[in-house]
Every structure is written in C-alpha cells, then in structure tokens.
C-alpha atoms as a PDB file:
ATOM      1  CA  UNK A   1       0.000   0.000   0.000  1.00  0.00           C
ATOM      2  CA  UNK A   2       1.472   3.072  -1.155  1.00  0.00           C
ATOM      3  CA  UNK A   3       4.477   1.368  -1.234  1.00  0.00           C
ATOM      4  CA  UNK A   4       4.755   0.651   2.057  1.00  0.00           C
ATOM      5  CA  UNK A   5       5.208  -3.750   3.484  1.00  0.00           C
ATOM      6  CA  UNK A   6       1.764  -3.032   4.896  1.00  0.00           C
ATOM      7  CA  UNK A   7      -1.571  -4.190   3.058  1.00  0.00           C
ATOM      8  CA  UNK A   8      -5.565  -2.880   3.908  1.00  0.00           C
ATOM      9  CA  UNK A   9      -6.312  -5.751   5.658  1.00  0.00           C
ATOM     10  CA  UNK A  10      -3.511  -5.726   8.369  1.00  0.00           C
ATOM     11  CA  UNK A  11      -4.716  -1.582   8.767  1.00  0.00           C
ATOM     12  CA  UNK A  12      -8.348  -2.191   9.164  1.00  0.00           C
ATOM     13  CA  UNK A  13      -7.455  -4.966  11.572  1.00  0.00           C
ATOM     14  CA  UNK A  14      -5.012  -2.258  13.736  1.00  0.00           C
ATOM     15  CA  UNK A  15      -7.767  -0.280  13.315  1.00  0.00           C
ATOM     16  CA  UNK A  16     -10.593  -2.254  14.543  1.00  0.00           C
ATOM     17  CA  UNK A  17      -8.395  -3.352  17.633  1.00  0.00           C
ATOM     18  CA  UNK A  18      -7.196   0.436  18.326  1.00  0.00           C
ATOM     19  CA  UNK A  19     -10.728   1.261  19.017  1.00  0.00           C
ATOM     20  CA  UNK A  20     -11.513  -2.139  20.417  1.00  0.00           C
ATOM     21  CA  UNK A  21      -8.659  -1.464  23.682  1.00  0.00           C
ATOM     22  CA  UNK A  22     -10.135   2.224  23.390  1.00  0.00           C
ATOM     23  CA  UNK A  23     -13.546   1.461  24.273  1.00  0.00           C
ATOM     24  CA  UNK A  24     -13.134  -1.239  26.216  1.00  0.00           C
ATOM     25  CA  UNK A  25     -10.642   0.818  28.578  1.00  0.00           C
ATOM     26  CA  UNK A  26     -12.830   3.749  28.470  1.00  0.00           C
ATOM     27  CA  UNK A  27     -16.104   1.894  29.918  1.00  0.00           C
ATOM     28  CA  UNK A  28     -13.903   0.349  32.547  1.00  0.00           C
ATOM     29  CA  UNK A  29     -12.056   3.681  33.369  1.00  0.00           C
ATOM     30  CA  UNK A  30     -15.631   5.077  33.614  1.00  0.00           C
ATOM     31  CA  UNK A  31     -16.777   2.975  36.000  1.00  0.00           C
ATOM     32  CA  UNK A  32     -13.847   3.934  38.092  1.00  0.00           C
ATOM     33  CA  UNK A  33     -13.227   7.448  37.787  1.00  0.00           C
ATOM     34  CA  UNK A  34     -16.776   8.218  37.735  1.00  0.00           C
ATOM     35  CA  UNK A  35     -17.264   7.256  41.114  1.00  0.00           C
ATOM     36  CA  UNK A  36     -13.940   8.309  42.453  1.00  0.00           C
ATOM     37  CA  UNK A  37     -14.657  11.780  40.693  1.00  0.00           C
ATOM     38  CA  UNK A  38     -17.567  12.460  42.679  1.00  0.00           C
ATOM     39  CA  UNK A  39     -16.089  11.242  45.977  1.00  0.00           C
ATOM     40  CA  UNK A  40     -13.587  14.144  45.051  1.00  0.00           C
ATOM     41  CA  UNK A  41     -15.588  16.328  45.357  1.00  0.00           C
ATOM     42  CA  UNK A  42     -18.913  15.706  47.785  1.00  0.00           C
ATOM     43  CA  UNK A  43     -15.731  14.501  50.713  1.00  0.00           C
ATOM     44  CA  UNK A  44     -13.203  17.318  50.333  1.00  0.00           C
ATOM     45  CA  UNK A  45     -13.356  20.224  52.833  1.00  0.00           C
ATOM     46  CA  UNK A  46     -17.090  22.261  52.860  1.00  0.00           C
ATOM     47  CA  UNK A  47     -18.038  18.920  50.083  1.00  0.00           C
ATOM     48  CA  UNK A  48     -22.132  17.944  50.591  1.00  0.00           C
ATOM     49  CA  UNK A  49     -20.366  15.110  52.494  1.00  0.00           C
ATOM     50  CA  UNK A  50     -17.508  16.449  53.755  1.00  0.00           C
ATOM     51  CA  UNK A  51     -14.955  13.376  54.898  1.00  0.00           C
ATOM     52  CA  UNK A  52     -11.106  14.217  55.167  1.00  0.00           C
ATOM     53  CA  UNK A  53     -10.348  10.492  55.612  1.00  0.00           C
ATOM     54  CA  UNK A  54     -11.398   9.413  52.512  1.00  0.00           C
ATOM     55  CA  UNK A  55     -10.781  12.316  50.848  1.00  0.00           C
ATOM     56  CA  UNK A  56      -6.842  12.386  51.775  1.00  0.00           C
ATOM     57  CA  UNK A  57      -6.582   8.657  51.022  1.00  0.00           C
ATOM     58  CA  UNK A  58      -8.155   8.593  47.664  1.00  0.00           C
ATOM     59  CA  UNK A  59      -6.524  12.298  46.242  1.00  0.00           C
ATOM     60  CA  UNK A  60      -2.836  11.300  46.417  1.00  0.00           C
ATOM     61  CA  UNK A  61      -3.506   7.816  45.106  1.00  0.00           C
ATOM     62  CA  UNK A  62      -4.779   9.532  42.336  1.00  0.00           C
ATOM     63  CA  UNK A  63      -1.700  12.043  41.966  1.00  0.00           C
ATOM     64  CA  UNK A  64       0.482   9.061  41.942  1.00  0.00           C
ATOM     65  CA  UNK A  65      -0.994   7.178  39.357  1.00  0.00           C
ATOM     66  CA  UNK A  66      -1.138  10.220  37.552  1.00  0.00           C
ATOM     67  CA  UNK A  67       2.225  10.657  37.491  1.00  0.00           C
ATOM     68  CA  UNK A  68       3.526   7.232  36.064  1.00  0.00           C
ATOM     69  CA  UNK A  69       4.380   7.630  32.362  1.00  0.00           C
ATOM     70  CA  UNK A  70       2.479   4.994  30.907  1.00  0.00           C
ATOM     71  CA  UNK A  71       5.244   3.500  28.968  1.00  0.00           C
ATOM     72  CA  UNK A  72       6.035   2.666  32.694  1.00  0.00           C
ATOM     73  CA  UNK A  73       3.242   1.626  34.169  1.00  0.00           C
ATOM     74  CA  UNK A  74       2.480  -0.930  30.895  1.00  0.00           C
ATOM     75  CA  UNK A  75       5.908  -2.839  32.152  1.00  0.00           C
ATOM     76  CA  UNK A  76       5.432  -2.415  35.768  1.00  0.00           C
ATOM     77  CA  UNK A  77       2.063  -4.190  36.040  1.00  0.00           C
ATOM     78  CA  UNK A  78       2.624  -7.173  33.748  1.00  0.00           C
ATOM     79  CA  UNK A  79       2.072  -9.553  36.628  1.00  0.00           C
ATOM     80  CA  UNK A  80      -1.117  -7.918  37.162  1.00  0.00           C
ATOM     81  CA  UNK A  81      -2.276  -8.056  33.942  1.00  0.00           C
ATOM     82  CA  UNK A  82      -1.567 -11.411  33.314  1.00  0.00           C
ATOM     83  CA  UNK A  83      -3.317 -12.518  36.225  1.00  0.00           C
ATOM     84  CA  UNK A  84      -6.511 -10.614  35.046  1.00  0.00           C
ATOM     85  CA  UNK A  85      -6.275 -10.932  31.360  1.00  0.00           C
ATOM     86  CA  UNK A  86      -4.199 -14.407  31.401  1.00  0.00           C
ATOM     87  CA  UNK A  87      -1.728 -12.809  29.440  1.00  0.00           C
ATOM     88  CA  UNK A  88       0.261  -9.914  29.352  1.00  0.00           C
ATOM     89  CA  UNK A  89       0.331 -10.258  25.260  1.00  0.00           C
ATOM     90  CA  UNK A  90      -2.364  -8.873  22.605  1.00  0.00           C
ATOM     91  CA  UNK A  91      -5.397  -6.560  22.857  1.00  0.00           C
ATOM     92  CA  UNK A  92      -7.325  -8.085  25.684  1.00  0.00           C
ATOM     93  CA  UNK A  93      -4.189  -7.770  27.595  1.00  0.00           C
ATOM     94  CA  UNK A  94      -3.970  -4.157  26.985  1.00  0.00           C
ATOM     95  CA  UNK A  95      -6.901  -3.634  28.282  1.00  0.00           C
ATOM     96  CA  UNK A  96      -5.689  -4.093  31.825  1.00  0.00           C
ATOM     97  CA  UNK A  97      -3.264  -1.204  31.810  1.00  0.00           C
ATOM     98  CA  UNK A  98      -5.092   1.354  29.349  1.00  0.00           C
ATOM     99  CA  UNK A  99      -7.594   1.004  32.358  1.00  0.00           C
ATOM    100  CA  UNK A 100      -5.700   1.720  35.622  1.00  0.00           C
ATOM    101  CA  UNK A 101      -4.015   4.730  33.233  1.00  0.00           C
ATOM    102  CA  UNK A 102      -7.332   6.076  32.155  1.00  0.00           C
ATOM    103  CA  UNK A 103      -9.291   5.601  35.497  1.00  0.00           C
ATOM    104  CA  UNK A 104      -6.944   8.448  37.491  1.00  0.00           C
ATOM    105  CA  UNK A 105      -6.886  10.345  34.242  1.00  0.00           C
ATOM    106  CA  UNK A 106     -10.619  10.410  34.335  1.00  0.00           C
ATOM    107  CA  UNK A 107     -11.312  10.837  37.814  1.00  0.00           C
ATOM    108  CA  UNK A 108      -9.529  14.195  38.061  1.00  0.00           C
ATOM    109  CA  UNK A 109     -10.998  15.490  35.144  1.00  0.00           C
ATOM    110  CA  UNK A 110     -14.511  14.381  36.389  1.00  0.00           C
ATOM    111  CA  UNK A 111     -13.513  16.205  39.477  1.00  0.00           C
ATOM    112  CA  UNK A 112     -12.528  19.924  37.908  1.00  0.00           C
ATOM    113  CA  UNK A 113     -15.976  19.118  35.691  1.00  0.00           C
ATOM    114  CA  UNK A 114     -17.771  18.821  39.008  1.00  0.00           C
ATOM    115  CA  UNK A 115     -16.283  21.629  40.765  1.00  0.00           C
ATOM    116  CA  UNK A 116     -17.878  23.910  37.410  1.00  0.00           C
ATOM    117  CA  UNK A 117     -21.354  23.636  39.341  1.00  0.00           C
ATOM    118  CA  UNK A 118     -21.883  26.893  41.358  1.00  0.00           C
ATOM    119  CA  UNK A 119     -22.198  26.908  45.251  1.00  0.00           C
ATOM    120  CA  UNK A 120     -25.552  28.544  44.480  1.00  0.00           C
ATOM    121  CA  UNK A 121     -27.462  25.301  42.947  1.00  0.00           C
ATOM    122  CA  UNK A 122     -26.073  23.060  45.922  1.00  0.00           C
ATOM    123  CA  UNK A 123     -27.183  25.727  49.040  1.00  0.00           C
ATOM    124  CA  UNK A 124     -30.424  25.477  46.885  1.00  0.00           C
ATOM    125  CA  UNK A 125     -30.860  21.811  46.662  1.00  0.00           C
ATOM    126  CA  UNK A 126     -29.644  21.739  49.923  1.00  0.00           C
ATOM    127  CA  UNK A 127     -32.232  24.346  51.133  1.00  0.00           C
ATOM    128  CA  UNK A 128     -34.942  22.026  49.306  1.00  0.00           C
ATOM    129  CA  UNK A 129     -33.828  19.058  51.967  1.00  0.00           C
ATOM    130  CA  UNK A 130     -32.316  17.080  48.597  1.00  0.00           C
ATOM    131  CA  UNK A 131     -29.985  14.048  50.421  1.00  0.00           C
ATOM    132  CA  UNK A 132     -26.096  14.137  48.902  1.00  0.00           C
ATOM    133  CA  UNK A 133     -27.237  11.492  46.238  1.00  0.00           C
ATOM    134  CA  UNK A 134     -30.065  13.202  45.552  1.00  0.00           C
ATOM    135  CA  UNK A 135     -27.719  16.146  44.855  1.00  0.00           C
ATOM    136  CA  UNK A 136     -25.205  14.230  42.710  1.00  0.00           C
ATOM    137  CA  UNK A 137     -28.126  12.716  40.590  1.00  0.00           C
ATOM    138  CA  UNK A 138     -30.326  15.351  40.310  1.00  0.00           C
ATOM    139  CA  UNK A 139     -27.882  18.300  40.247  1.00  0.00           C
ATOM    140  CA  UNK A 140     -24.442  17.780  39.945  1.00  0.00           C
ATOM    141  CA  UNK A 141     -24.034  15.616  37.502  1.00  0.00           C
ATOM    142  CA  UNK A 142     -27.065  17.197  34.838  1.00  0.00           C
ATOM    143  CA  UNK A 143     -25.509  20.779  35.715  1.00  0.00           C
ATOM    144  CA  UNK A 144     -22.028  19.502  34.973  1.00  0.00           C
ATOM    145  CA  UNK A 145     -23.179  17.249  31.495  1.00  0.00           C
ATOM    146  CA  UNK A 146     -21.557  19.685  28.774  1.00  0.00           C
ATOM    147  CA  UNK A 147     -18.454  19.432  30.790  1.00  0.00           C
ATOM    148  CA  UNK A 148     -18.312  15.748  31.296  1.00  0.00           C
ATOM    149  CA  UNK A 149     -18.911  14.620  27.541  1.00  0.00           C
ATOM    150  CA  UNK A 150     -15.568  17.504  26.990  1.00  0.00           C
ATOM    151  CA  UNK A 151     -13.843  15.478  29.451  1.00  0.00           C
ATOM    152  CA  UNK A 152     -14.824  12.451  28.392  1.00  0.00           C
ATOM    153  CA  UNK A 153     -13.357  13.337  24.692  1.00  0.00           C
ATOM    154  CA  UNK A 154     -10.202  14.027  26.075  1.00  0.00           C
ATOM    155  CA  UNK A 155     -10.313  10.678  27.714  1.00  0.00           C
ATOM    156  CA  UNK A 156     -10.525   9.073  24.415  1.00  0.00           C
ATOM    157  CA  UNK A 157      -8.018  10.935  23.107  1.00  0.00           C
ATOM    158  CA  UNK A 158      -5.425  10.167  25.449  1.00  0.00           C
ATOM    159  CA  UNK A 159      -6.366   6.597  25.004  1.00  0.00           C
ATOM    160  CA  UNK A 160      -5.763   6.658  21.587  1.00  0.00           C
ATOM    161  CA  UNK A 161      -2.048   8.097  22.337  1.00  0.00           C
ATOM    162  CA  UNK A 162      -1.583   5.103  25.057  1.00  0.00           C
ATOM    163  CA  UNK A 163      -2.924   2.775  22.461  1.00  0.00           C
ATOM    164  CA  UNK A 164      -0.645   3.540  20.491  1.00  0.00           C
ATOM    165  CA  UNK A 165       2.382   2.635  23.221  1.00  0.00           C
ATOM    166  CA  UNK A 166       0.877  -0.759  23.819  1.00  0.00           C
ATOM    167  CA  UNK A 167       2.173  -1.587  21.105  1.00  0.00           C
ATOM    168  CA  UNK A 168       5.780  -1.540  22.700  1.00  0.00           C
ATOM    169  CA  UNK A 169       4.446  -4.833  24.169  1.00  0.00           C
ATOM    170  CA  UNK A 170       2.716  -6.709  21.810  1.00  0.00           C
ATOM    171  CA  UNK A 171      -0.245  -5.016  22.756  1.00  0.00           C
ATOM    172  CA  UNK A 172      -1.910  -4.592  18.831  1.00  0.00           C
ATOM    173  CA  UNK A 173      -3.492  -1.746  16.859  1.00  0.00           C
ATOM    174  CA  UNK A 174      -2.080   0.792  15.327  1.00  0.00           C
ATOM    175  CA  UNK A 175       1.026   1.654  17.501  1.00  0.00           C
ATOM    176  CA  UNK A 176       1.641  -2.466  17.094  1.00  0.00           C
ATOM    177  CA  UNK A 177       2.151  -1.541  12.921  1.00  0.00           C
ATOM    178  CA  UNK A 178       4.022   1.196  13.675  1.00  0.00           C
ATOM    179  CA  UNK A 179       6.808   0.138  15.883  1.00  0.00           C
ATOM    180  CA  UNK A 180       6.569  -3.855  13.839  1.00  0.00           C
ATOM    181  CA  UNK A 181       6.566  -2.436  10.547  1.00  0.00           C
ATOM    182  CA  UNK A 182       7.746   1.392  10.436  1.00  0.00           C
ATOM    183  CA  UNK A 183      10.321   0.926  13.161  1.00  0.00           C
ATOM    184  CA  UNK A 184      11.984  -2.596  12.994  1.00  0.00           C
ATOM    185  CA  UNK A 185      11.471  -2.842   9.164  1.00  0.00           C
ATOM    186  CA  UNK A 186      12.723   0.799   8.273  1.00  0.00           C
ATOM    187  CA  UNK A 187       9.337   1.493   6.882  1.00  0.00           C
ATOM    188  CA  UNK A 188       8.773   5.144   6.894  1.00  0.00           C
ATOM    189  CA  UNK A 189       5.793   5.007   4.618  1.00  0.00           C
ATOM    190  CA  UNK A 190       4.407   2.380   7.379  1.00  0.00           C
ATOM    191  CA  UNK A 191       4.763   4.925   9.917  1.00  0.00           C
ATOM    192  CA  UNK A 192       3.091   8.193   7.731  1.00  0.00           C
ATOM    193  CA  UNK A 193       0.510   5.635   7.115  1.00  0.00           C
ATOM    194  CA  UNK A 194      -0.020   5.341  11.219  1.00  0.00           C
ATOM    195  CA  UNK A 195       0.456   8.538  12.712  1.00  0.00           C
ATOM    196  CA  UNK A 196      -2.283   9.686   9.643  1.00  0.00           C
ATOM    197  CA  UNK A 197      -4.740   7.110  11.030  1.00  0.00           C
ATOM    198  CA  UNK A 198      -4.314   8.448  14.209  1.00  0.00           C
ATOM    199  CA  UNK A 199      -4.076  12.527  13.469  1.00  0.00           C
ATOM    200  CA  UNK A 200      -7.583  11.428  11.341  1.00  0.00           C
ATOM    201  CA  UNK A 201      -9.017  10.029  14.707  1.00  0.00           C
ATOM    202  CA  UNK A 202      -8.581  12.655  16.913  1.00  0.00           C
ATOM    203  CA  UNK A 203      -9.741  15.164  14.282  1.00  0.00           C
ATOM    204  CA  UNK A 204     -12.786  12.793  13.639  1.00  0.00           C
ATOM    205  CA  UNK A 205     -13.598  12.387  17.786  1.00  0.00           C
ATOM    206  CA  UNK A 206     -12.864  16.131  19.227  1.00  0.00           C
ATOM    207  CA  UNK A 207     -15.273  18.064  17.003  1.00  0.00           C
ATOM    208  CA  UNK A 208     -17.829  15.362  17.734  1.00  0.00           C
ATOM    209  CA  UNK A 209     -17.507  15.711  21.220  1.00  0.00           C
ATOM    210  CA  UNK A 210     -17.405  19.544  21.192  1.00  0.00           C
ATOM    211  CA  UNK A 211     -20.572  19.708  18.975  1.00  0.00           C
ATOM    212  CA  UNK A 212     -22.609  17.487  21.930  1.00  0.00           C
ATOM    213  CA  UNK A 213     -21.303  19.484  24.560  1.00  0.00           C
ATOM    214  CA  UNK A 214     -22.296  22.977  22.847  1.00  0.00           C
ATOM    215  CA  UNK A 215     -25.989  21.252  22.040  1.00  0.00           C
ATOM    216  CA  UNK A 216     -26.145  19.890  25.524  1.00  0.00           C
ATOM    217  CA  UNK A 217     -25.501  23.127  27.037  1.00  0.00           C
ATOM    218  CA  UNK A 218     -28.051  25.057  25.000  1.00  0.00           C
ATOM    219  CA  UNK A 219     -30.454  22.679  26.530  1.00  0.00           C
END
C-alpha cells in the first residue's frame, strides 16, 4: 500500500483493535473514575459530604498514578495483567493497563468538571432538603453534562495516544504496525501511514464531542 510492506487488511485490523482497547478501557475507566470523581468532590473540605479520611486517602492515590508515564506503568504491572487478562500479550491484555491509566486520568478530570457547578445550585438543593445522592443525581451531575462529555473526549483521546504505546508490548493496533513495521522494518511510509490514522481520529472524535457538549448546554 502506497508502497509501504503493509496491506488494507492488516490496517483495518489495527484499526478495529485500536478502538476495540479504546472502548473497552474507556467503559472500565468510567466505572472507576466516575465514582472516584464524585467522591472528590462531595468529601473534600465544605463537600455535601464532607470526609477528610477518605478524601486524603483517595486524592494522592490519584496524583500518583497520575504521574507514572504509561510506557512505565504498561511494564510495571505485567504480573497484574496477566493474572486478570491471562496474558500480558495482545489486545485483551492491553486492556488491563489502558484502564488503571485512564481511570486516574478520568477521575480528576470528572472532578474539575464537578467543581464547574456553582455553590448557588447546591445551598439550593440543599435548602430544598435534597440528600447528597439526591444532589449528585439530580444536580451535579445534569448541571455539569456539557463538561463531562468535553472530558470524556479528552479521555478518548489520550487513550488513543496510550494505544498507540501498547504496542511496545505486543499489545496490537495501530502503535503495534508502527513500531513492527515502520520501526523494525525501516518502513517510513508504514509509519506516515499510522500517525495519519491516528491525526484522522482525533480530528474525527474532538469536534464530535465539542458539537454534543455545545448542544447539551443550549439545553
């Protein structure tokens, strides 16, 4: 293909398993950010449920995940994600790590997205007798919708970028073609071809996530 080693059908199946670890990792990462997002915010000081303890145990385990490159943190929990995944090798493997990465990633962002809801709609649900998880469900989270789908989008995003290092480790996708055939094969065309895919993704997914946020927020 363009003459480059690489043929449609080994693309369309880096692409299909790019967006297969992407989605995947992105419900998972949901499920635990969301929740550690919101405990962010309802248990730090003046919260709706104000509780230091958890608070001060859950914020720096956060920052520290945070800070691991991911490069790192794919190596570092390969015992982990073989005893999840059964391997450490291929897609479903990937999986594992794009999840603890994204999970962090996401719960801090859920957290600032939060934190956009003025003081003035929680005294007022407050004043109306609403319990904390009536406020979370019934204000927090629809006042703060726009804001989560941007964060969301930027979730995605940065998965695509980590997909892309799984790769370093037999994870698949795109990054898999690019280090396989651009890097150890001299390839260059191989890697234009990759880093094209993935520029066309993240032009494809941040306008669509910027058009729902604008048409949620006129609602």
């Amino acid at each position: 293909m363009f003459g480059s080693s690489l043929d449609s059908a080994q693309l369309i199946q880096a692409l299909y398993e790019t967006l297969h670890m992407v989605t995947m990792s992105l419900i998972f990462g949901t499920l635990i950010g969301l929740p550690l997002g919101i405990l962010l915010v309802i248990t730090r000081k003046n919260g709706i449920w104000e509780n230091p303890f958890i608070y001060h145990l859950i914020n720096p385990i956060i920052n520290i995940l945070r800070s691991i490159p991911f490069i790192i943190l794919l190596i570092a929990i390969v015992p982990l994600t073989k005893l999840i995944a059964g391997t450490s090798i291929g897609t479903t493997a990937a999986i594992v790590p794009l999840t603890i990465y994204v999970a962090p990633y996401l719960a801090r962002l859920i957290e600032n997205s939060l934190l956009e809801v003025g003081d003035g709609i929680i005294e007022a649900a407050e004043a109306m007798g609403a319990t904390p998880f009536q406020i979370i469900r019934h204000f927090l989270l629809p006042e703060s919708f726009g804001s989560l789908i941007l964060t969301i989008t930027t979730a995605i995003i940065g998965l695509i970028g980590a997909t892309a290092m799984a790769g370093a480790v037999g994870g698949g996708g795109i990054g898999d073609l690019a280090l396989v055939y651009g890097y150890q094969r001299f390839d260059n065309i191989a890697i234009l071809i990759t880093v094209v895919i993935l520029v066309v993704l993240v032009q494809i997914i941040q306008p669509i996530g910027n058009y729902l946020a604008r048409k949620v927020r006129k609602n």
